[in-house]
C-alpha atoms as a PDB file:
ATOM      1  CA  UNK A   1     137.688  92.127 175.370  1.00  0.00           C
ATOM      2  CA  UNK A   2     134.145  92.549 176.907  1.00  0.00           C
ATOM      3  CA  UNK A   3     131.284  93.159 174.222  1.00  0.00           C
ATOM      4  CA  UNK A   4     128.645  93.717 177.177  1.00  0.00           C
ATOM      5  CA  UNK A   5     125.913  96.591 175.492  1.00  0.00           C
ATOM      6  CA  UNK A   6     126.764 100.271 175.733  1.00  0.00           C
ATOM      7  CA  UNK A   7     125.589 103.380 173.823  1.00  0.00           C
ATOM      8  CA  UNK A   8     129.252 104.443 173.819  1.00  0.00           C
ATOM      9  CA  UNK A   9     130.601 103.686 170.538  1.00  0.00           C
ATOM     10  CA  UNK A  10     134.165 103.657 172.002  1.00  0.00           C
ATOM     11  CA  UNK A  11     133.882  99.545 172.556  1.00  0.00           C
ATOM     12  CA  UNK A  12     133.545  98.816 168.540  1.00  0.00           C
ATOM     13  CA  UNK A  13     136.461 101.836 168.004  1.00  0.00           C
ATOM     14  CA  UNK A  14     138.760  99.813 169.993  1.00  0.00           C
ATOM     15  CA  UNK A  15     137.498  96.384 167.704  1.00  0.00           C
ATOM     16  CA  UNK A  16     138.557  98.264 164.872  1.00  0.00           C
ATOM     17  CA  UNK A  17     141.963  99.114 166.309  1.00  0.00           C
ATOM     18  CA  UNK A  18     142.695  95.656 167.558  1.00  0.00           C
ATOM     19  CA  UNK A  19     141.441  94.568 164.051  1.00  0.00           C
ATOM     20  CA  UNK A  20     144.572  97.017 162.485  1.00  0.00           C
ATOM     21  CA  UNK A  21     147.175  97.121 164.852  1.00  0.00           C
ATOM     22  CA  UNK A  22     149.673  96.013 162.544  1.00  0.00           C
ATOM     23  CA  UNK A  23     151.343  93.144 164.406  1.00  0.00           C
ATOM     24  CA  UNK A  24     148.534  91.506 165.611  1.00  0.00           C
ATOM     25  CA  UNK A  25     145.475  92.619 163.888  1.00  0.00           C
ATOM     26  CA  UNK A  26     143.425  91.105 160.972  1.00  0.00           C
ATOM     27  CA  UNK A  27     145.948  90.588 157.262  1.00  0.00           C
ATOM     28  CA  UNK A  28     142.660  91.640 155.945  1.00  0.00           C
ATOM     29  CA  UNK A  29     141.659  94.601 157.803  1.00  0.00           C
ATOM     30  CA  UNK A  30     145.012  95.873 157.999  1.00  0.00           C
ATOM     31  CA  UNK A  31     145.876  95.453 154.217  1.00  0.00           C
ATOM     32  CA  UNK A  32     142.660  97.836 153.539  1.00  0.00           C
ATOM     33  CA  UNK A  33     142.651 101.601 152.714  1.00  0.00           C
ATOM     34  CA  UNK A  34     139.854 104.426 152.142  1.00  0.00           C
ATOM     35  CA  UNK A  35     139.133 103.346 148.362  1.00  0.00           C
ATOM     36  CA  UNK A  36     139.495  99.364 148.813  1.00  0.00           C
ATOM     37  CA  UNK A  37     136.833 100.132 151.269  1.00  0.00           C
ATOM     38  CA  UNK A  38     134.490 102.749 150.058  1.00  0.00           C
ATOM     39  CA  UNK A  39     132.413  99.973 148.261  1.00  0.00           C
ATOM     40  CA  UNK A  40     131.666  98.567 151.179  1.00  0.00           C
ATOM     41  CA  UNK A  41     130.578 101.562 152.378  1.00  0.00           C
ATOM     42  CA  UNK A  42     128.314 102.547 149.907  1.00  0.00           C
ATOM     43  CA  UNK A  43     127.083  98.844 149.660  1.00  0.00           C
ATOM     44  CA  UNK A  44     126.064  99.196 153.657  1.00  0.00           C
ATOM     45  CA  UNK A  45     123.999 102.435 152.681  1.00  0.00           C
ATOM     46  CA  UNK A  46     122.251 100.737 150.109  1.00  0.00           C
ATOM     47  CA  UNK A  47     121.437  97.494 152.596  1.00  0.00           C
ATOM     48  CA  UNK A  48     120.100 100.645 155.134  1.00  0.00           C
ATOM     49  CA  UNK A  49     117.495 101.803 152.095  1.00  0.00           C
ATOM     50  CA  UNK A  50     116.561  98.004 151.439  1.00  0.00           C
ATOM     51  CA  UNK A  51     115.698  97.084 154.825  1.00  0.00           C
ATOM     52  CA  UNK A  52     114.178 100.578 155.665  1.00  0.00           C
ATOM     53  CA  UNK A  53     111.719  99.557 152.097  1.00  0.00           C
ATOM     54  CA  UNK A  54     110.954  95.929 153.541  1.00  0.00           C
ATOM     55  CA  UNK A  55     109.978  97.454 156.569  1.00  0.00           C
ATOM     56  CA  UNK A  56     112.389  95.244 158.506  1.00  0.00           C
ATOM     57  CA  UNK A  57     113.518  96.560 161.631  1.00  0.00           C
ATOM     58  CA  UNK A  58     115.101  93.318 162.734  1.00  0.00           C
ATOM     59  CA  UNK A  59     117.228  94.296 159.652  1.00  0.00           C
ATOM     60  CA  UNK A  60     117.740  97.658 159.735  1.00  0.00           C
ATOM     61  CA  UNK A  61     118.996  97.183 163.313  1.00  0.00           C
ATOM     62  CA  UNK A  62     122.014  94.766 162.069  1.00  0.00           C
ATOM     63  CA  UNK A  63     122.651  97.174 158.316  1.00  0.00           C
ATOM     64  CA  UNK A  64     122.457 100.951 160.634  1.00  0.00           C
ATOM     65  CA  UNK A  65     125.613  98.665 162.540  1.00  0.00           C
ATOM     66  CA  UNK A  66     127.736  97.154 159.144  1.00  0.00           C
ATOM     67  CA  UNK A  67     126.858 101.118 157.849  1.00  0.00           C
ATOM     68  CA  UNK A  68     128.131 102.419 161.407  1.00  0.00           C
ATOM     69  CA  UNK A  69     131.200  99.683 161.246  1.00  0.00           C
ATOM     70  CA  UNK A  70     132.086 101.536 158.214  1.00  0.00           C
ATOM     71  CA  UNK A  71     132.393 104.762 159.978  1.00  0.00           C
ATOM     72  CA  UNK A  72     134.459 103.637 162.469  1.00  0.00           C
ATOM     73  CA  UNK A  73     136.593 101.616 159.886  1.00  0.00           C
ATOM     74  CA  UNK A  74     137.371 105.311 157.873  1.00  0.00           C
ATOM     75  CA  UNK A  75     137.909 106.954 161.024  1.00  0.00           C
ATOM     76  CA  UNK A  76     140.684 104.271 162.089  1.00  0.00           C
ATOM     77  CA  UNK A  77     142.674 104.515 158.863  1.00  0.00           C
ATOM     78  CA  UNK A  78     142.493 108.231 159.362  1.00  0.00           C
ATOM     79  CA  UNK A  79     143.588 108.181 162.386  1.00  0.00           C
ATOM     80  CA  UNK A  80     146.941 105.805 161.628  1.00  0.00           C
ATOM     81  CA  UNK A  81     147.630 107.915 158.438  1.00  0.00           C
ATOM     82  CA  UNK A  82     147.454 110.904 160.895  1.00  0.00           C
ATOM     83  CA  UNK A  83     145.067 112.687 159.334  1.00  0.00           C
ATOM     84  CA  UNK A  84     142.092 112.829 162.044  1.00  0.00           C
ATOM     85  CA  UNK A  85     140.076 110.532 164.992  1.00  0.00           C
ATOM     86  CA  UNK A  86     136.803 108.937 165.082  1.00  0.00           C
ATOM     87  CA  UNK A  87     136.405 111.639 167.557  1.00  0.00           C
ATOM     88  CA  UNK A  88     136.883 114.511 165.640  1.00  0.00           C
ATOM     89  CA  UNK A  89     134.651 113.326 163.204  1.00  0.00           C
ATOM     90  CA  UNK A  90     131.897 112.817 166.165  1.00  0.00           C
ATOM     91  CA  UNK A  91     132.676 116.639 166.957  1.00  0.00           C
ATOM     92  CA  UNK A  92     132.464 118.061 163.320  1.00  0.00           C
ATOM     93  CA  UNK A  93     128.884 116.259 162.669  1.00  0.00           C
ATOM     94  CA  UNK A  94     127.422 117.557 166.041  1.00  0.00           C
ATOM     95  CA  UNK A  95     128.775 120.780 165.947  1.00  0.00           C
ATOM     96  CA  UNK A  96     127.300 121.039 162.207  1.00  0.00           C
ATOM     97  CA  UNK A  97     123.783 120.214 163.124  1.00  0.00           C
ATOM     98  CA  UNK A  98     124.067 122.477 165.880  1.00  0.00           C
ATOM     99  CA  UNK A  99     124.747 125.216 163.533  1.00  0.00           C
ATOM    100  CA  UNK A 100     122.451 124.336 160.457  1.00  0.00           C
ATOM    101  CA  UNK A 101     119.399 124.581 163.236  1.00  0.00           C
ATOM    102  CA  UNK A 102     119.430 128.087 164.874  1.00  0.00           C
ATOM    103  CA  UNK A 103     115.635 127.915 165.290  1.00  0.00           C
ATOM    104  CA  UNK A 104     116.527 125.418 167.109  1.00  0.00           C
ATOM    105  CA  UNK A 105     119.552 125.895 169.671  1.00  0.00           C
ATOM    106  CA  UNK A 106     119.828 129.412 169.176  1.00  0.00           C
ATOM    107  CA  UNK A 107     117.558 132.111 168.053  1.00  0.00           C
ATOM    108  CA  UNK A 108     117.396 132.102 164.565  1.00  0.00           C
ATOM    109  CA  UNK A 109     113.946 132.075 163.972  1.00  0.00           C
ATOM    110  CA  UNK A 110     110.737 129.892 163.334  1.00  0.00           C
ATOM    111  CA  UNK A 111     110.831 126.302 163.384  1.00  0.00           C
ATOM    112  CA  UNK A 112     108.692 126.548 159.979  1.00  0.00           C
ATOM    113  CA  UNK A 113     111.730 128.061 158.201  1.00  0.00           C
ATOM    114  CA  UNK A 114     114.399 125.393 159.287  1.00  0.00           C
ATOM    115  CA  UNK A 115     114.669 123.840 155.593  1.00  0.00           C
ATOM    116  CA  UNK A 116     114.834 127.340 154.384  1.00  0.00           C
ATOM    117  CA  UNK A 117     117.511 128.375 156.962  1.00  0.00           C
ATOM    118  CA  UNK A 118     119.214 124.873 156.320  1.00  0.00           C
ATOM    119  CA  UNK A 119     120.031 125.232 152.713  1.00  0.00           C
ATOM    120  CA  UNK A 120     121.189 129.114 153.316  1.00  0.00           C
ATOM    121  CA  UNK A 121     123.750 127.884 156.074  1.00  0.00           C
ATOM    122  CA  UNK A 122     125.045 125.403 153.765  1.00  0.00           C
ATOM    123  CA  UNK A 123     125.583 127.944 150.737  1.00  0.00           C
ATOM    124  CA  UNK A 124     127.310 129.925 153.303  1.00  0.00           C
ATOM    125  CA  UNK A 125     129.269 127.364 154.139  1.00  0.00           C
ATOM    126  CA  UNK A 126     130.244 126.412 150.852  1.00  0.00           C
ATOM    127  CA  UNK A 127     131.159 129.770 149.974  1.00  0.00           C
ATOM    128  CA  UNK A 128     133.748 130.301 152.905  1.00  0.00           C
ATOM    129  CA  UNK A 129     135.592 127.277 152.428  1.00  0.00           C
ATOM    130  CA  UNK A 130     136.634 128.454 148.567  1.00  0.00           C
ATOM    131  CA  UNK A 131     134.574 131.743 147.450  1.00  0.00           C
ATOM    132  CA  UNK A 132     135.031 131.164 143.624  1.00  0.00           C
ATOM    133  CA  UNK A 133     133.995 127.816 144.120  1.00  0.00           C
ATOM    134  CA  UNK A 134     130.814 127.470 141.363  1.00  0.00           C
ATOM    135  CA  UNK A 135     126.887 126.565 142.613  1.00  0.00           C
ATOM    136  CA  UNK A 136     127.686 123.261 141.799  1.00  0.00           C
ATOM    137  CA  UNK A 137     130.160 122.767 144.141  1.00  0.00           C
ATOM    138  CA  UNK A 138     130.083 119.750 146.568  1.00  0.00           C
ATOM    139  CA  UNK A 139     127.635 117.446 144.384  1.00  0.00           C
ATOM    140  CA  UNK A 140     129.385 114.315 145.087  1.00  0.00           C
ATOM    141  CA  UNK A 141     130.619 112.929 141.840  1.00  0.00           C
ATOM    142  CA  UNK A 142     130.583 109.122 143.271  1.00  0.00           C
ATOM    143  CA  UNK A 143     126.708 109.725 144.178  1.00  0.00           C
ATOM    144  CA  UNK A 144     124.427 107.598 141.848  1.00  0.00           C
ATOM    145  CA  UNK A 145     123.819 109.122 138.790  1.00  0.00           C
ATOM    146  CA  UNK A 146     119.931 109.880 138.533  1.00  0.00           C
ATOM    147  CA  UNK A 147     120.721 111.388 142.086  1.00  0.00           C
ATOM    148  CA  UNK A 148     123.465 113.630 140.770  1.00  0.00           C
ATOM    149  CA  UNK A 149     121.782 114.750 138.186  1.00  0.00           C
ATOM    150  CA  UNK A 150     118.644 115.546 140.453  1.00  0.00           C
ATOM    151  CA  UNK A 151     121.207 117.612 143.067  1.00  0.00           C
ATOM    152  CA  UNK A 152     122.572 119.436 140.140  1.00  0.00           C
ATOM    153  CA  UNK A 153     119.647 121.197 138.517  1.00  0.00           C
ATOM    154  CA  UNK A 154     118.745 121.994 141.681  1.00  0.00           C
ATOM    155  CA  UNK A 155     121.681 124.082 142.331  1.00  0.00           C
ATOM    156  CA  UNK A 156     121.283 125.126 139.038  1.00  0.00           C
ATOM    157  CA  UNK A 157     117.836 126.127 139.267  1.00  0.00           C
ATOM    158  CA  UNK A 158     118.397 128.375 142.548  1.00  0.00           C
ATOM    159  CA  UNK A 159     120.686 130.203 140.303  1.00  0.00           C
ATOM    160  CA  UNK A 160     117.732 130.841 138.044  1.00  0.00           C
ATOM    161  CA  UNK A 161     119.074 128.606 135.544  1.00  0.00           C
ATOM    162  CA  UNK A 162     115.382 126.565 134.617  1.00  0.00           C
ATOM    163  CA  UNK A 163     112.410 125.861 132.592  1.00  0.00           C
ATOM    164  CA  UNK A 164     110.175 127.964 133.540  1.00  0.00           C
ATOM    165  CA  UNK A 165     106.861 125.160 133.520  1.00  0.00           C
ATOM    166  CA  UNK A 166     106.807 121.287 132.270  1.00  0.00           C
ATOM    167  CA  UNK A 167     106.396 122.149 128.547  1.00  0.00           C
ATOM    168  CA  UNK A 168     109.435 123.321 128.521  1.00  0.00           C
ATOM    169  CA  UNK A 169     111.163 119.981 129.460  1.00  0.00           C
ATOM    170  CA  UNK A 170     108.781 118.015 127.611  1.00  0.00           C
ATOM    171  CA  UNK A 171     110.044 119.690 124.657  1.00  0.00           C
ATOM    172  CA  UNK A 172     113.535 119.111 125.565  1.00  0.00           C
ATOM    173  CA  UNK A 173     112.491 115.627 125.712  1.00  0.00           C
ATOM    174  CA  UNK A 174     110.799 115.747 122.208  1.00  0.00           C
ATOM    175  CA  UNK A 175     114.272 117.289 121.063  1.00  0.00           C
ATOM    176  CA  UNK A 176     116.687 114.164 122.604  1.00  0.00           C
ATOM    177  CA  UNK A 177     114.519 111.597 121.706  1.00  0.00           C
ATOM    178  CA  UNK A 178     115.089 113.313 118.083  1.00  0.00           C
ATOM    179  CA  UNK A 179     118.880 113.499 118.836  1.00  0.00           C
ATOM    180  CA  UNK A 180     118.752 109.896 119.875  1.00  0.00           C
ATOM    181  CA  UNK A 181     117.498 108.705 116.298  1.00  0.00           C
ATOM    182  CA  UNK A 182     119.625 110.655 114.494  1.00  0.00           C
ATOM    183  CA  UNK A 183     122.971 109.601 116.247  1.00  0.00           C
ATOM    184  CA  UNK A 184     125.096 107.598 113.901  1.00  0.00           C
ATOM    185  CA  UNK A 185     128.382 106.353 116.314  1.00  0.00           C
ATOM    186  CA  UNK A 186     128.834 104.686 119.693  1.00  0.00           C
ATOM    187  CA  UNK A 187     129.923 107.760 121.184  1.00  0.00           C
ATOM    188  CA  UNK A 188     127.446 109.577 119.776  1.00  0.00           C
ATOM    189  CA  UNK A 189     124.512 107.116 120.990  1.00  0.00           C
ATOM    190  CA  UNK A 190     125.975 107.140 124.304  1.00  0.00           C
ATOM    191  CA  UNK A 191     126.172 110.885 124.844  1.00  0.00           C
ATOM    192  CA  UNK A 192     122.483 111.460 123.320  1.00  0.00           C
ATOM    193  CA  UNK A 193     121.165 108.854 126.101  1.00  0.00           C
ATOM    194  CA  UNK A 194     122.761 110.724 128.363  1.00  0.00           C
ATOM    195  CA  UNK A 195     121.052 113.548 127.866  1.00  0.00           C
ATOM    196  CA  UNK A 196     117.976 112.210 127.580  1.00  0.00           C
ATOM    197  CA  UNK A 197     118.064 110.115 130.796  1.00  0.00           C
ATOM    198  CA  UNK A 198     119.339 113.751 132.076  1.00  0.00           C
ATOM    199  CA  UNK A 199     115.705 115.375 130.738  1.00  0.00           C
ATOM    200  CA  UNK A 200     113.883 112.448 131.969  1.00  0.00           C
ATOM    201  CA  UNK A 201     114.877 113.109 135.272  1.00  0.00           C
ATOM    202  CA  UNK A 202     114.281 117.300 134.854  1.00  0.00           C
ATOM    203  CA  UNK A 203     110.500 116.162 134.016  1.00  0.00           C
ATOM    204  CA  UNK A 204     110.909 114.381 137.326  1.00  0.00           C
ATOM    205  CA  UNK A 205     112.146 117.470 139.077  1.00  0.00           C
ATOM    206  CA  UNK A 206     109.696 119.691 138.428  1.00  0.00           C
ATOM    207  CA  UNK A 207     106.677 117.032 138.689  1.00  0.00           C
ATOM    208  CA  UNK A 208     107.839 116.794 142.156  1.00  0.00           C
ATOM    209  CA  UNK A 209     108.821 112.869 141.569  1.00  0.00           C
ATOM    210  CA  UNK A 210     111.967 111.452 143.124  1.00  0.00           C
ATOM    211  CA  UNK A 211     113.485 109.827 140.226  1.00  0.00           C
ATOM    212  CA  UNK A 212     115.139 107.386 141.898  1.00  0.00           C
ATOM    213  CA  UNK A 213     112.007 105.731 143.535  1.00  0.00           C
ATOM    214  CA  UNK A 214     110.418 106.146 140.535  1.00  0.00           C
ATOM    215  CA  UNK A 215     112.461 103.871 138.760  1.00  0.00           C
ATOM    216  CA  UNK A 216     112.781 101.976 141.603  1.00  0.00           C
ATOM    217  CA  UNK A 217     109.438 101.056 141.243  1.00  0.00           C
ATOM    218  CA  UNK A 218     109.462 100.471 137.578  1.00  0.00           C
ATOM    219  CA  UNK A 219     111.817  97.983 138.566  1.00  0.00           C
ATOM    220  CA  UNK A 220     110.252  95.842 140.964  1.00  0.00           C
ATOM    221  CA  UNK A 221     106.850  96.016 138.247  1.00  0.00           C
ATOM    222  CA  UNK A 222     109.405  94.915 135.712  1.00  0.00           C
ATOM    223  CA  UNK A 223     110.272  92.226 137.881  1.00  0.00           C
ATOM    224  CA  UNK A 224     106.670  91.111 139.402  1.00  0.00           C
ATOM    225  CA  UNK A 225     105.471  91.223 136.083  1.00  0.00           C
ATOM    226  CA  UNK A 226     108.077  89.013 133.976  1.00  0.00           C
ATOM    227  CA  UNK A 227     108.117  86.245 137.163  1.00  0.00           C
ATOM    228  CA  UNK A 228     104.457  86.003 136.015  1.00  0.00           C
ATOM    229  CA  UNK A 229     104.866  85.563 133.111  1.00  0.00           C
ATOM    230  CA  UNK A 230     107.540  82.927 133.412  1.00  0.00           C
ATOM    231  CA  UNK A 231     105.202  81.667 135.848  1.00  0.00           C
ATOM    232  CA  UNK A 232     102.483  81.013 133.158  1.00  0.00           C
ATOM    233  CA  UNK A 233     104.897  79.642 130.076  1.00  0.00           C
ATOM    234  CA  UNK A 234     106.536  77.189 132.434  1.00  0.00           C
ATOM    235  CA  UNK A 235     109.960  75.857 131.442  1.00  0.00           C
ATOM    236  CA  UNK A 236     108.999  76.420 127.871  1.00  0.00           C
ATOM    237  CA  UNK A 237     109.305  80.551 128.408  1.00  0.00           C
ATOM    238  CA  UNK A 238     112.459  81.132 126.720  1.00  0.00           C
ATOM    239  CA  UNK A 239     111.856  79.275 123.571  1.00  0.00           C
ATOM    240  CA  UNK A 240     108.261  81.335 123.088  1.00  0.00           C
ATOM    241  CA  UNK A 241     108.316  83.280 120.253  1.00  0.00           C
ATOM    242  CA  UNK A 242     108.215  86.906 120.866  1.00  0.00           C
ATOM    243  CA  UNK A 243     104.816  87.465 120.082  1.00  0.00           C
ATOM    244  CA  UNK A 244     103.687  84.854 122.584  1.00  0.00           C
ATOM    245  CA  UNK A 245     105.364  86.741 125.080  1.00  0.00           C
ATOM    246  CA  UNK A 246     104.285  89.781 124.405  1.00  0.00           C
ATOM    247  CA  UNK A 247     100.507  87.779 125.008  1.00  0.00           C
ATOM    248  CA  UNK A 248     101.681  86.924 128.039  1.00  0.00           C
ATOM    249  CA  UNK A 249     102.783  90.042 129.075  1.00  0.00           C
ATOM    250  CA  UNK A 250      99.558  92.020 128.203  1.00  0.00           C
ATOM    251  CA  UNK A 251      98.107  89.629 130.525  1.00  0.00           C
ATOM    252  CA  UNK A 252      99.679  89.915 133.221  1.00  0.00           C
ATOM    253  CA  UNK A 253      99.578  93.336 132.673  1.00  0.00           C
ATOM    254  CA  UNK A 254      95.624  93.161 132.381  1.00  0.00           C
ATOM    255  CA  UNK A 255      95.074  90.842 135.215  1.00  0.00           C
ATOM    256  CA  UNK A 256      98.189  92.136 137.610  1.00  0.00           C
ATOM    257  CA  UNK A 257      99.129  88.965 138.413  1.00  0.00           C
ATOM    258  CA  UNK A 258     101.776  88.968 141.015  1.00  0.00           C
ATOM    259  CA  UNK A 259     102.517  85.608 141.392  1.00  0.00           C
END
């Protein structure tokens, strides 16, 4: 099979099918279906966002073609079950941009309204495929969950359903942190956290944060910070007492070590 370069994406299609042809194709490949492999395929995505944060294009050239593999992978159990070809799906996405930008192969108005005319096309769209479907419709439930919970109080907000300003929220907060203290069970812990995180990520919303690389970044302090500080105790760190690491801590904190 010849693997010379092409921007036609019919050479990896036709890796894929000799990969699940059935007789002669990969045990692997072939014993896969849609949910053994949508891991993978949300893995991929997330090895996109990492290189795309390193800044390594070396990287993000090899992930965009795993997260493209994946693609092509769906599209070939789709088409064996019957269901649809990598080519339809090529179709649908092209002929949906086409139609979410008017201002821009039609004449549907100013470029500066295209995220404006975007959103309305797509509650349009919603709404034909199943009109008593509710606002909320279409917020992927496998999506992470501070994401999910962003995407649905913004559906819910457009319905007017919203604080009206941040003290609002902040009260709400005030009021789960409350909820959190006085939950007595398991369950009951679990659900209150839940709501809090939810709140949490409301403030977010309406400071105009993206709660997702918020914590992202909370994360990689976290992490900067406590390899310092393991940095400074030596092999000795774990068996510090707790108030020597909480020294340590305030000084990396203090000093922002990074090292």
């Amino acid at each position: 099979m010849s693997t010379a370069s092409s921007t036609d994406i019919m050479p990896l299609a036709r890796v894929m099918a000799r990969l699940r042809d059935p007789d002669s194709g990969c045990p692997w490949d072939i014993a896969q279906d849609f949910a053994s492999i949508a891991p993978y395929t949300i893995e991929e995505a997330y090895e996109v966002a990492d290189a795309i944060a390193r800044d390594d294009m070396s990287a993000l050239k090899e992930e965009l073609g795993d997260l493209l593999l994946q693609v092509v992978f769906h599209s070939r159990m789709a088409e064996q079950a019957g269901h649809f070809r990598l080519q339809d799906v090529v179709d649908a996405i092209t002929a949906k941009m086409i139609r979410r930008h008017p201002h821009i192969f039609g004449n549907g108005g100013c470029r500066e309204d295209g995220h404006a005319q975007w959103e309305a096309i797509k509650a349009v769209e919603r709404a034909e495929k199943d009109p008593d479907r509710s606002a909320l419709a279409g917020v992927a439930i496998a999506l992470p969950a501070l994401l999910r919970a962003e995407k649905l109080q913004k559906r819910a907000a457009r319905m007017g359903f919203d604080w009206p300003d941040l003290n609002g929220v902040m009260d709400k907060i005030a009021e789960e942190i409350d909820e959190v203290r006085d939950a007595t069970t398991s369950a009951e812990q679990e659900e209150e956290v839940g709501d809090l995180l939810f709140a949490v990520v409301n403030l977010a919303r309406h400071m105009k944060i993206n709660p997702e690389k918020a914590l992202h970044e909370a994360n990689r302090k976290f992490d900067r910070r406590f390899r310092s500080m393991e940095s400074l105790a030596g092999d000795d760190f774990a068996a510090l007492p707790l108030e020597d690491k909480e020294a340590l801590w305030k000084q990396v904190k203090r000093t922002g070590q990074q090292s």
